[in-house]
PDB file of N, CA and C in Angstrom:
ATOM      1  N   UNK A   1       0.840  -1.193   0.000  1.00  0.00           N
ATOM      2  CA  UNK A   1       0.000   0.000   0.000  1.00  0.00           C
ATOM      3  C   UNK A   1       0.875   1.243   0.000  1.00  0.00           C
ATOM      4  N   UNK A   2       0.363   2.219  -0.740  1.00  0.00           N
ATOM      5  CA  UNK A   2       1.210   3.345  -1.069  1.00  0.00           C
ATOM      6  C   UNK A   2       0.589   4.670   0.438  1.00  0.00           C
ATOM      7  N   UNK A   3       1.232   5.396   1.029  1.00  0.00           N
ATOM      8  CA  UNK A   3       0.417   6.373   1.680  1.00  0.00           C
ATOM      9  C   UNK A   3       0.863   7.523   0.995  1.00  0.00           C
ATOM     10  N   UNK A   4      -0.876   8.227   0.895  1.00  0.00           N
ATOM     11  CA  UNK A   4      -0.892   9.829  -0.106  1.00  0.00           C
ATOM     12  C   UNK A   4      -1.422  10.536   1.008  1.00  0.00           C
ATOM     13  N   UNK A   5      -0.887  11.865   0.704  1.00  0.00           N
ATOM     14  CA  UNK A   5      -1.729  13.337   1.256  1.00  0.00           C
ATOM     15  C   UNK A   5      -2.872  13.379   0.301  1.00  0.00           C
ATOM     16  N   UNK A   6      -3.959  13.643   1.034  1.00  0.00           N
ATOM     17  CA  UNK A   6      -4.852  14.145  -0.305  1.00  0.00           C
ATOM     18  C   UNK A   6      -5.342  15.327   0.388  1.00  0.00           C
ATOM     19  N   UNK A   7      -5.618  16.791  -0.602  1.00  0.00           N
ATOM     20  CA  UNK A   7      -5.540  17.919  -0.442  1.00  0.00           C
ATOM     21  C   UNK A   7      -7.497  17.927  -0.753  1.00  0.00           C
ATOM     22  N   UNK A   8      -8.557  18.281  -0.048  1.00  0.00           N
ATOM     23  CA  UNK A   8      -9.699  18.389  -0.212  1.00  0.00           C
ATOM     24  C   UNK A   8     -10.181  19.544  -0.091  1.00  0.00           C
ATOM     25  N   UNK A   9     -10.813  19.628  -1.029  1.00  0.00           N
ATOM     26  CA  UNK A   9     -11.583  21.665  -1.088  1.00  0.00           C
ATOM     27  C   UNK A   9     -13.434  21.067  -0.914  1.00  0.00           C
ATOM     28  N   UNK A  10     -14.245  21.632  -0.297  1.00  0.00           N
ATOM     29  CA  UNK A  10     -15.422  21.066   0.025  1.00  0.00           C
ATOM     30  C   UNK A  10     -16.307  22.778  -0.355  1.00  0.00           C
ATOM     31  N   UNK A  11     -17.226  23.078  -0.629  1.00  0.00           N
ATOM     32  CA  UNK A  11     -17.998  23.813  -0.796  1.00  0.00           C
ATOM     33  C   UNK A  11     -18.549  24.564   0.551  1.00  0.00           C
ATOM     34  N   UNK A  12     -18.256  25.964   0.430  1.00  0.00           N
ATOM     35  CA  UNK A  12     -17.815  26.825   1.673  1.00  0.00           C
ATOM     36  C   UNK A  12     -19.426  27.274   2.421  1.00  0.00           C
ATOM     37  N   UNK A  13     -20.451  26.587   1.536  1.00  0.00           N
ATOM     38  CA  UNK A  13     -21.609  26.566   2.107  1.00  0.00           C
ATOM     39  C   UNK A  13     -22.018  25.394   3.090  1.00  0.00           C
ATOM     40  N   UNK A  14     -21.181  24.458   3.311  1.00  0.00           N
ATOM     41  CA  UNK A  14     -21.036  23.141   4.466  1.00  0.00           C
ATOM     42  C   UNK A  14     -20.737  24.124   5.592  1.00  0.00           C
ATOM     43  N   UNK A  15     -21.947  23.380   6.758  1.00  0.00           N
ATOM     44  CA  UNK A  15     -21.587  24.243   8.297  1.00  0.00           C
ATOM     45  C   UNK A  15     -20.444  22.924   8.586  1.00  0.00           C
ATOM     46  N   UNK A  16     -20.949  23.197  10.275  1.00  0.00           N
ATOM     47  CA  UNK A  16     -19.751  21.873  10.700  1.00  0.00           C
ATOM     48  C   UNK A  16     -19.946  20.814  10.267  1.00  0.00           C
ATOM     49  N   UNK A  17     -21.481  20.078  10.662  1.00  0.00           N
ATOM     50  CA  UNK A  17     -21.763  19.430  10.454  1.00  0.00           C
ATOM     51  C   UNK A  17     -21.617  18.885   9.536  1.00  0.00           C
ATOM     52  N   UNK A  18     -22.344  19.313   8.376  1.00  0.00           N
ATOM     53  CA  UNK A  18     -22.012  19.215   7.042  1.00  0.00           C
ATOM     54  C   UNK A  18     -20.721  18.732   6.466  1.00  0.00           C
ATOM     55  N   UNK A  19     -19.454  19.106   7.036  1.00  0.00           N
ATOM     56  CA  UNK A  19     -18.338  19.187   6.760  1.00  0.00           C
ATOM     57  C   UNK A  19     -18.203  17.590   7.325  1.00  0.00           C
ATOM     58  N   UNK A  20     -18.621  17.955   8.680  1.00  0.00           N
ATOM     59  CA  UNK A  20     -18.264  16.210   9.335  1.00  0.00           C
ATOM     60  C   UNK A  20     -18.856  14.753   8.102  1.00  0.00           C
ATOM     61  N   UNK A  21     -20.175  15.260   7.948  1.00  0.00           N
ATOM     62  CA  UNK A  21     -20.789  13.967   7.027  1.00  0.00           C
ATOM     63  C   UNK A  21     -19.715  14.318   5.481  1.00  0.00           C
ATOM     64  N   UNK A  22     -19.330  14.713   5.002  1.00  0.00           N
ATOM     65  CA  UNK A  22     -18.778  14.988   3.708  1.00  0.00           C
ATOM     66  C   UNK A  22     -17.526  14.248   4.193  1.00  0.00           C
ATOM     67  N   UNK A  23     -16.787  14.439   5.343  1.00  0.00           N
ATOM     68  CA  UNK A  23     -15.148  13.538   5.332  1.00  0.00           C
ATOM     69  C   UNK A  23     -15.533  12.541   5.475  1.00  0.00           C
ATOM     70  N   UNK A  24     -16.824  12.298   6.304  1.00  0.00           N
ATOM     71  CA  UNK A  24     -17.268  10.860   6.705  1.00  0.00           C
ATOM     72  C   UNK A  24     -17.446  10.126   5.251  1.00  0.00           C
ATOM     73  N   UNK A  25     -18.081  10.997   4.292  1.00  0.00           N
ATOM     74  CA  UNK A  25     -18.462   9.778   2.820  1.00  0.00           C
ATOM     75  C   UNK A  25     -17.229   9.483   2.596  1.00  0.00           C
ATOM     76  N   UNK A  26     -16.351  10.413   2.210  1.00  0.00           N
ATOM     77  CA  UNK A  26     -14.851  10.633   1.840  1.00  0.00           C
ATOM     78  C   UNK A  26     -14.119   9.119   2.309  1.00  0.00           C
ATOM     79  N   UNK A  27     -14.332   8.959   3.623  1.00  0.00           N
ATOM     80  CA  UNK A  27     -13.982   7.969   4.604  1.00  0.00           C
ATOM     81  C   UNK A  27     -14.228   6.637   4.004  1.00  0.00           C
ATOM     82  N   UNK A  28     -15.647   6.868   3.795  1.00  0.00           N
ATOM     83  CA  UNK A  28     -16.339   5.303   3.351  1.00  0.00           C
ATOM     84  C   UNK A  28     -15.785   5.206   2.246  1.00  0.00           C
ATOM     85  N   UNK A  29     -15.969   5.662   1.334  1.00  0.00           N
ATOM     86  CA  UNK A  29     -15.410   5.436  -0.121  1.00  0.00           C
ATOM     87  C   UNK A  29     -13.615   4.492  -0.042  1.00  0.00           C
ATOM     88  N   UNK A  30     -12.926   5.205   0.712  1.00  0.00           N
ATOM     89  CA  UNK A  30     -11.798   5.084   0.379  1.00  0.00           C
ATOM     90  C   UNK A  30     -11.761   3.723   1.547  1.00  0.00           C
ATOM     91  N   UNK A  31     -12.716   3.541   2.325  1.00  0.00           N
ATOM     92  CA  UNK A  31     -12.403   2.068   2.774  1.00  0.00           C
ATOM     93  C   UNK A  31     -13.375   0.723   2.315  1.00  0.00           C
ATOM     94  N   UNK A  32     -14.161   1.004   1.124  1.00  0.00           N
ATOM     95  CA  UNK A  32     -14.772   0.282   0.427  1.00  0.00           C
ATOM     96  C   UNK A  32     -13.532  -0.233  -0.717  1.00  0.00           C
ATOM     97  N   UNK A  33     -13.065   0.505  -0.749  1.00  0.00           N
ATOM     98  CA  UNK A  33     -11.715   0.262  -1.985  1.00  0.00           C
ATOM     99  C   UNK A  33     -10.613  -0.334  -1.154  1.00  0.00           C
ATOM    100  N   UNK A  34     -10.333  -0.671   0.083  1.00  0.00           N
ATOM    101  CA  UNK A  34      -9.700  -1.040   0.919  1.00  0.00           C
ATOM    102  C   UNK A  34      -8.628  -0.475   1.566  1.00  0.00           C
ATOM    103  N   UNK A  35      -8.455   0.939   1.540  1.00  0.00           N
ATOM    104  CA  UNK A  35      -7.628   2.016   2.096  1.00  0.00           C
ATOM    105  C   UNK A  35      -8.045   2.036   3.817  1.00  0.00           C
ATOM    106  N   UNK A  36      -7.293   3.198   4.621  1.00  0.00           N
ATOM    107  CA  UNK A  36      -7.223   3.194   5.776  1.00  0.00           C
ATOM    108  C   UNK A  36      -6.818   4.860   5.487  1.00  0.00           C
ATOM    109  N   UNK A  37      -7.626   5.305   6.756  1.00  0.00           N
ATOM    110  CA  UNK A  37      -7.004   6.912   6.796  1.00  0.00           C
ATOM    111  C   UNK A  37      -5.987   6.941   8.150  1.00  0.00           C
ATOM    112  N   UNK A  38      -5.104   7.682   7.631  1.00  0.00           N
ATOM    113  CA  UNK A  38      -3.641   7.430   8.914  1.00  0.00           C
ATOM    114  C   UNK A  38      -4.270   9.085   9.927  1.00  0.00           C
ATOM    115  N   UNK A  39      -4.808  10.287   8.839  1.00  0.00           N
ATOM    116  CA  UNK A  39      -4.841  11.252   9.407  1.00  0.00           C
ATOM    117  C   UNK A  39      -5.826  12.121   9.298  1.00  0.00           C
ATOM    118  N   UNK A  40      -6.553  13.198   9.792  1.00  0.00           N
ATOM    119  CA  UNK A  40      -7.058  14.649   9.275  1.00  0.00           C
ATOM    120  C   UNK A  40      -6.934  15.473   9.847  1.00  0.00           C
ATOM    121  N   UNK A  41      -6.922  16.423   8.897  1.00  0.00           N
ATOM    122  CA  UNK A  41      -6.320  17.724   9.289  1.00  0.00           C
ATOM    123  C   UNK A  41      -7.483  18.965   8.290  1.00  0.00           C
ATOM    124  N   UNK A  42      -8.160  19.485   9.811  1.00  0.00           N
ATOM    125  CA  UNK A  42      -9.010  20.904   9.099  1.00  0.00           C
ATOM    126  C   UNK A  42      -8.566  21.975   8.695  1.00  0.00           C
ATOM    127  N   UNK A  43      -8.339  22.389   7.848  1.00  0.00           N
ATOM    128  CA  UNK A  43      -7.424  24.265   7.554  1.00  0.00           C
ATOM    129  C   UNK A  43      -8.252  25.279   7.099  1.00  0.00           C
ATOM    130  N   UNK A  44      -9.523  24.702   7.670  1.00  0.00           N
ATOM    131  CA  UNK A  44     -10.097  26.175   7.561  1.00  0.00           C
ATOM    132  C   UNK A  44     -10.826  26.305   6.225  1.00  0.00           C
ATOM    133  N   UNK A  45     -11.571  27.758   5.895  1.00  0.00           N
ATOM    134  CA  UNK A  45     -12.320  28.200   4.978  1.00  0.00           C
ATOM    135  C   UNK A  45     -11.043  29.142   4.411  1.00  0.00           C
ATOM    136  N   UNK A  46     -10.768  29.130   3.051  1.00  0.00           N
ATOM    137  CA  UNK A  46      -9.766  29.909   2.327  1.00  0.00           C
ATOM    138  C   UNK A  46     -10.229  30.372   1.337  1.00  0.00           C
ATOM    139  N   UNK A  47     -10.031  31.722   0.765  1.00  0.00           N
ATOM    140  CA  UNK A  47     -10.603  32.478  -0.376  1.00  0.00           C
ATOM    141  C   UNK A  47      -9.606  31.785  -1.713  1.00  0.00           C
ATOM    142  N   UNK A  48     -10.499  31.561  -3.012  1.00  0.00           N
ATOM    143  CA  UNK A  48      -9.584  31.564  -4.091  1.00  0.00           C
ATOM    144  C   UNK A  48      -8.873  32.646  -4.334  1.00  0.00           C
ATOM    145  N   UNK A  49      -8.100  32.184  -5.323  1.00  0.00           N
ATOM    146  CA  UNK A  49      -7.224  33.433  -6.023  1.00  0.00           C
ATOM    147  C   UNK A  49      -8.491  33.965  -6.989  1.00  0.00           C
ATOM    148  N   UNK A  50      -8.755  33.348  -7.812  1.00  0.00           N
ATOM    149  CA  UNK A  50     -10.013  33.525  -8.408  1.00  0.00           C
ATOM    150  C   UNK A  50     -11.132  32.776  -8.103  1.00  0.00           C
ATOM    151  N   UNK A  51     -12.860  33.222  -9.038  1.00  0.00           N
ATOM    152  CA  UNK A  51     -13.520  32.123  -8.736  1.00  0.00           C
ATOM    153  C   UNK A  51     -13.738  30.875  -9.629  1.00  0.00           C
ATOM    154  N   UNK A  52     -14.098  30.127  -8.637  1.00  0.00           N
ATOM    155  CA  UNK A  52     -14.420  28.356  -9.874  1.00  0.00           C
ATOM    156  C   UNK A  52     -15.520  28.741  -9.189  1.00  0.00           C
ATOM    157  N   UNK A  53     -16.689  27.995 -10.472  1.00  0.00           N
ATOM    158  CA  UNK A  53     -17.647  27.278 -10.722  1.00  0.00           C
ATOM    159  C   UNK A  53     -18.278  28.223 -10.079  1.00  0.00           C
ATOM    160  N   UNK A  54     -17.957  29.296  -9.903  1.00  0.00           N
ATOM    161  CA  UNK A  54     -18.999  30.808  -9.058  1.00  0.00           C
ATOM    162  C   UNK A  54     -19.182  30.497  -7.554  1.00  0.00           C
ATOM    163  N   UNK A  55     -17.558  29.753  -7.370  1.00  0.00           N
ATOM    164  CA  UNK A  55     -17.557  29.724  -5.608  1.00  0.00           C
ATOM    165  C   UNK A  55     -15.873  30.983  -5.531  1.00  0.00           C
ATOM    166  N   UNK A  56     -15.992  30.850  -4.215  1.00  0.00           N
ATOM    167  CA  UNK A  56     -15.144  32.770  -3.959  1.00  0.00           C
ATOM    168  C   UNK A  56     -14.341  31.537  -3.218  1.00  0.00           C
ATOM    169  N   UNK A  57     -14.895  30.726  -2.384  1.00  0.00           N
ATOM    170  CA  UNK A  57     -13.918  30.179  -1.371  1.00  0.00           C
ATOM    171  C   UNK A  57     -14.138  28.227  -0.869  1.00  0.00           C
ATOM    172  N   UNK A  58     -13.599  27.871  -0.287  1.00  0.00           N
ATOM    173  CA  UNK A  58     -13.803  26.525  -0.158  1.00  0.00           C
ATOM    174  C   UNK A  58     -13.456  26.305   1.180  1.00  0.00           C
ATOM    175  N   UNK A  59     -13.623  25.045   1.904  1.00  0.00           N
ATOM    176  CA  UNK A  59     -13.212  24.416   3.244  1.00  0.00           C
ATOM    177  C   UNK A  59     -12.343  23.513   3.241  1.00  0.00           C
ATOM    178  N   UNK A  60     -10.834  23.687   3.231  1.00  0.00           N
ATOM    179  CA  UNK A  60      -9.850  22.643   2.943  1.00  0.00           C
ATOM    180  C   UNK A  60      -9.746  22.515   4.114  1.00  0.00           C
ATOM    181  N   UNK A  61      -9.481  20.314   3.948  1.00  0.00           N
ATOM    182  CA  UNK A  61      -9.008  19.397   4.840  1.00  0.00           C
ATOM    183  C   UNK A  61      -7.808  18.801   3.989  1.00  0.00           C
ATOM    184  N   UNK A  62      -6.987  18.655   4.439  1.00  0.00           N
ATOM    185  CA  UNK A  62      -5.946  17.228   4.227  1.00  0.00           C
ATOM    186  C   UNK A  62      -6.110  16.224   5.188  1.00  0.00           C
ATOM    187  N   UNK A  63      -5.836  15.155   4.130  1.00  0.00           N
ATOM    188  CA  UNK A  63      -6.299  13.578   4.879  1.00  0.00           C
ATOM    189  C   UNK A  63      -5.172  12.950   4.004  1.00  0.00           C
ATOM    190  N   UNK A  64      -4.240  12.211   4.846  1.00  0.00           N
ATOM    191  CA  UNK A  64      -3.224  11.195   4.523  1.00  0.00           C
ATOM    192  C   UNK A  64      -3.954   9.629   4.809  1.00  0.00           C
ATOM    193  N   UNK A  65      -3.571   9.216   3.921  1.00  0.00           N
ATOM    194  CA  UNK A  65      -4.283   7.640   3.575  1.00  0.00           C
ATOM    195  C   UNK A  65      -3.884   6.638   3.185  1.00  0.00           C
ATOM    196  N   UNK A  66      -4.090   5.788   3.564  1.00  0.00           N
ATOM    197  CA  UNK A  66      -3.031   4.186   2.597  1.00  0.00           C
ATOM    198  C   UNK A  66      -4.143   3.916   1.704  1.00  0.00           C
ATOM    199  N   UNK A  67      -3.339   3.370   0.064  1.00  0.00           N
ATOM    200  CA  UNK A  67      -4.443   3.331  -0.340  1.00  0.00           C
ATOM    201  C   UNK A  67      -3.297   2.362  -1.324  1.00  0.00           C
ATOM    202  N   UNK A  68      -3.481   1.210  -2.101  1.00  0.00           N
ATOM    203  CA  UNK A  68      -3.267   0.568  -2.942  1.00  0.00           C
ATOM    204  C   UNK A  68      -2.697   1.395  -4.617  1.00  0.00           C
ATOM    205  N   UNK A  69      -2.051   1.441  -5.222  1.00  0.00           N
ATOM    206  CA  UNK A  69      -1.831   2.489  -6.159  1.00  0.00           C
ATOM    207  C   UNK A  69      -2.925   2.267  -7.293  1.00  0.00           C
ATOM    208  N   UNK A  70      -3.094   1.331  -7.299  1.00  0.00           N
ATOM    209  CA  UNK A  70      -4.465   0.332  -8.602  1.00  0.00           C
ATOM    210  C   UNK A  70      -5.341   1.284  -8.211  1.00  0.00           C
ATOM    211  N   UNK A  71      -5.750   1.700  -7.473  1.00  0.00           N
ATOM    212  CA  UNK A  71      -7.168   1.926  -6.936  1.00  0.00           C
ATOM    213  C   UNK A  71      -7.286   3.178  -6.401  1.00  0.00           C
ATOM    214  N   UNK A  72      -6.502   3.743  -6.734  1.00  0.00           N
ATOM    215  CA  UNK A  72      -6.383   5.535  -6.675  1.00  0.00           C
ATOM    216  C   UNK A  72      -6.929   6.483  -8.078  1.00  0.00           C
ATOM    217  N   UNK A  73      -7.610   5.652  -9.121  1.00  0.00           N
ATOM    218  CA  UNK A  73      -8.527   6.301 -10.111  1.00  0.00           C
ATOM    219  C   UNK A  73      -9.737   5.885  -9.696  1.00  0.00           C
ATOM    220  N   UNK A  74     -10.200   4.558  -9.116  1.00  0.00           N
ATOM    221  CA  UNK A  74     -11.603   4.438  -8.918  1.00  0.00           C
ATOM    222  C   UNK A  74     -11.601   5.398  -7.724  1.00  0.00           C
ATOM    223  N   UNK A  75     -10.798   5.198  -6.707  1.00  0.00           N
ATOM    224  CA  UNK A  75     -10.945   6.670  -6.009  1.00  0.00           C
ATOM    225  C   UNK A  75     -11.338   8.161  -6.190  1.00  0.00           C
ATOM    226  N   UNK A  76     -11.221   8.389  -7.087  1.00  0.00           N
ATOM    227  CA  UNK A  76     -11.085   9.702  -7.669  1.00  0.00           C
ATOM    228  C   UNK A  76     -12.384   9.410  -8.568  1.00  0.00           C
ATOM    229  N   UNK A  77     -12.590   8.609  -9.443  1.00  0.00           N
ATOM    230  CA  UNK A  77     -14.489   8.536 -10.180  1.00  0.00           C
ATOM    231  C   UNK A  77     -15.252   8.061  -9.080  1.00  0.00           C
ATOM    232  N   UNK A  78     -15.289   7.952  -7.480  1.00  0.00           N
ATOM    233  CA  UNK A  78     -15.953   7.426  -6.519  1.00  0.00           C
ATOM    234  C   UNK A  78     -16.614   9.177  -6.077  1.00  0.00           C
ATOM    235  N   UNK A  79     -15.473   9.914  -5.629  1.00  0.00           N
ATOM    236  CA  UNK A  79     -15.270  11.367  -5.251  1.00  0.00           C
ATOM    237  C   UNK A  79     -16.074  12.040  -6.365  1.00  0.00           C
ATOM    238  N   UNK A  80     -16.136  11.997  -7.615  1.00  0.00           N
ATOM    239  CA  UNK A  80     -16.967  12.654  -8.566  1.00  0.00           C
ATOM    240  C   UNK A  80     -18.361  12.643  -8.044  1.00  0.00           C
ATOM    241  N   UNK A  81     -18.584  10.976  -8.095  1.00  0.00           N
ATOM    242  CA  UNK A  81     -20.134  10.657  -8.100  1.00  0.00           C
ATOM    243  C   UNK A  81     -20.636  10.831  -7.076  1.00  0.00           C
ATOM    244  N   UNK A  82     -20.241  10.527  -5.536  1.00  0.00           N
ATOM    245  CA  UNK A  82     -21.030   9.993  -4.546  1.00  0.00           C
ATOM    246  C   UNK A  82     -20.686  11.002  -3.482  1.00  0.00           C
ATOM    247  N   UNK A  83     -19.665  12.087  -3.739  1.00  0.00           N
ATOM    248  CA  UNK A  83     -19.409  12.624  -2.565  1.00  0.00           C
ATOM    249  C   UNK A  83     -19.697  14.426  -2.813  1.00  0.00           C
ATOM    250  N   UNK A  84     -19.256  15.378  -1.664  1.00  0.00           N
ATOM    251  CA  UNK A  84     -20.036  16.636  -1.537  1.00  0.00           C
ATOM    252  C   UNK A  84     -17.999  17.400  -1.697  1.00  0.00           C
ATOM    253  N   UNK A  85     -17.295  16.387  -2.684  1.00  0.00           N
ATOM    254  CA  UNK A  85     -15.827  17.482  -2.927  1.00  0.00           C
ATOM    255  C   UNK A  85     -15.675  17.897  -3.901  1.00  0.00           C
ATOM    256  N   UNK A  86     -15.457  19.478  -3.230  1.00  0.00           N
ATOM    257  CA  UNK A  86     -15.792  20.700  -4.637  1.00  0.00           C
ATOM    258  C   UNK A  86     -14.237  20.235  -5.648  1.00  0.00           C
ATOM    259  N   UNK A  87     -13.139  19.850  -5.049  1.00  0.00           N
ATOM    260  CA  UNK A  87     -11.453  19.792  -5.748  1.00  0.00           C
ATOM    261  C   UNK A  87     -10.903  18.644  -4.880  1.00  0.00           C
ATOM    262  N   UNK A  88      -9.810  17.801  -5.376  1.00  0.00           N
ATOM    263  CA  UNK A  88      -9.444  17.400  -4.590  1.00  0.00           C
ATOM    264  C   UNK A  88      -7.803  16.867  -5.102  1.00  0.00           C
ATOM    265  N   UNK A  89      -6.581  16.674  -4.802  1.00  0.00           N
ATOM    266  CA  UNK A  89      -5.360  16.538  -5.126  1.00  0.00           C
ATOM    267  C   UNK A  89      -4.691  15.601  -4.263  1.00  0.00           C
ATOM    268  N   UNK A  90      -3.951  14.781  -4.936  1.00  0.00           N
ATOM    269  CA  UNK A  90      -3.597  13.598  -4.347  1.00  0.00           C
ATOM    270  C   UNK A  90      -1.620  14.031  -4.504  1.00  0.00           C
ATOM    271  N   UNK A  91      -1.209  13.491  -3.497  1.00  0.00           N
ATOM    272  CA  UNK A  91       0.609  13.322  -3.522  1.00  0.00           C
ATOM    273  C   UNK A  91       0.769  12.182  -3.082  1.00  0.00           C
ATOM    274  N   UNK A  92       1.564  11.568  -3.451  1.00  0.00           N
ATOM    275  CA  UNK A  92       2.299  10.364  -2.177  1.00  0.00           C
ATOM    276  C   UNK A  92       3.081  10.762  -2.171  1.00  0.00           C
ATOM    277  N   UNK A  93       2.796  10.776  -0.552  1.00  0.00           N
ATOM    278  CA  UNK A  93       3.786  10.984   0.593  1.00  0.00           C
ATOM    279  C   UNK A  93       4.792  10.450   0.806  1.00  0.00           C
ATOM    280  N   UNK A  94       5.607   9.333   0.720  1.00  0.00           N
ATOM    281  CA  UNK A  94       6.689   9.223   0.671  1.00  0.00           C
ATOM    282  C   UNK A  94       7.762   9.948  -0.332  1.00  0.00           C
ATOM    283  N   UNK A  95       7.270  10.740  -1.377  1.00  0.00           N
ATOM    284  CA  UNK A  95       8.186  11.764  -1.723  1.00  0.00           C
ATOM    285  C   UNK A  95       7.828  13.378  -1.035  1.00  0.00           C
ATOM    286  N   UNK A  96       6.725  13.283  -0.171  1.00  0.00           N
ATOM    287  CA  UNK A  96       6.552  14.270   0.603  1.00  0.00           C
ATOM    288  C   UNK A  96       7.410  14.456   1.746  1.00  0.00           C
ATOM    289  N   UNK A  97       7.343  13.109   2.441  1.00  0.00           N
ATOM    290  CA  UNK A  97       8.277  13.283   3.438  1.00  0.00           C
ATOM    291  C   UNK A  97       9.911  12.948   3.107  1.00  0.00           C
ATOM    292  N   UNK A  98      11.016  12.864   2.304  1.00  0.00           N
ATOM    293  CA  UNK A  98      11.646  12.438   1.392  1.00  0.00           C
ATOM    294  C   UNK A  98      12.468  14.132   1.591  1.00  0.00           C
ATOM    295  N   UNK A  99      11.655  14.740   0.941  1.00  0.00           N
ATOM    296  CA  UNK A  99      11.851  16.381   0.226  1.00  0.00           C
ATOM    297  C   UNK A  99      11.954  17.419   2.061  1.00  0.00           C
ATOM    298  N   UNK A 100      10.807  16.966   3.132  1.00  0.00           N
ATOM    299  CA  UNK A 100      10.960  17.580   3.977  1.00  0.00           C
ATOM    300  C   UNK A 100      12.277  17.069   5.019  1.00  0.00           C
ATOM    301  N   UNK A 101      12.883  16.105   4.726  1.00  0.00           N
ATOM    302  CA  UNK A 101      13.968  15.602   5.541  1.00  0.00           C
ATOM    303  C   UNK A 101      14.792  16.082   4.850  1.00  0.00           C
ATOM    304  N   UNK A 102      14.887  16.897   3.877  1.00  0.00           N
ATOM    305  CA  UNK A 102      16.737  17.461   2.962  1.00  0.00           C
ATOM    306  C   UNK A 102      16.436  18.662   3.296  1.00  0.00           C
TER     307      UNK A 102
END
């Protein structure tokens, strides 16, 4: 299993709640595919540089995850269909952490 950061932008009209059930689908998805989440991390409501899709701003979380490398596109057409994420960007982390140790 490979572990990724994945960078999540959620639609800045989610209260808390909201926010909670949206990582929660996030969650399911990626352990229906047989992943594990190692982490999350909330950062808040952030303004774009510009707007998408006629949103000004979004609610980014990062969530680090083990996830199989096969199965990091059905991941991503899972996130299209079934879930409430406005963007979302994937790294693996082992060249994340790699780059922060030099």
């Amino acid at each position: 299993m490979n572990t990724y950061e994945g960078l999540f932008i959620f639609p800045e009209a989610l209260d808390e709640e909201g926010l909670d059930q949206a990582i929660g689908r996030v969650k399911e998805e990626l352990e229906k595919l047989g992943g594990s989440i190692e982490s999350t991390a909330r950062m808040g409501k952030k303004t774009f540089a510009r707007p998408l899709k006629k949103q000004k701003a979004g609610l980014y979380v990062v969530i680090m995850f083990k996830l199989e490398g096969t199965q990091l596109d059905a991941f991503k057409a899972r996130l299209k269909l079934t879930t409430n994420v406005f963007r979302h960007q994937f790294v693996e982390a082992n060249g994340v952490e790699a780059a922060q140790e030099a």
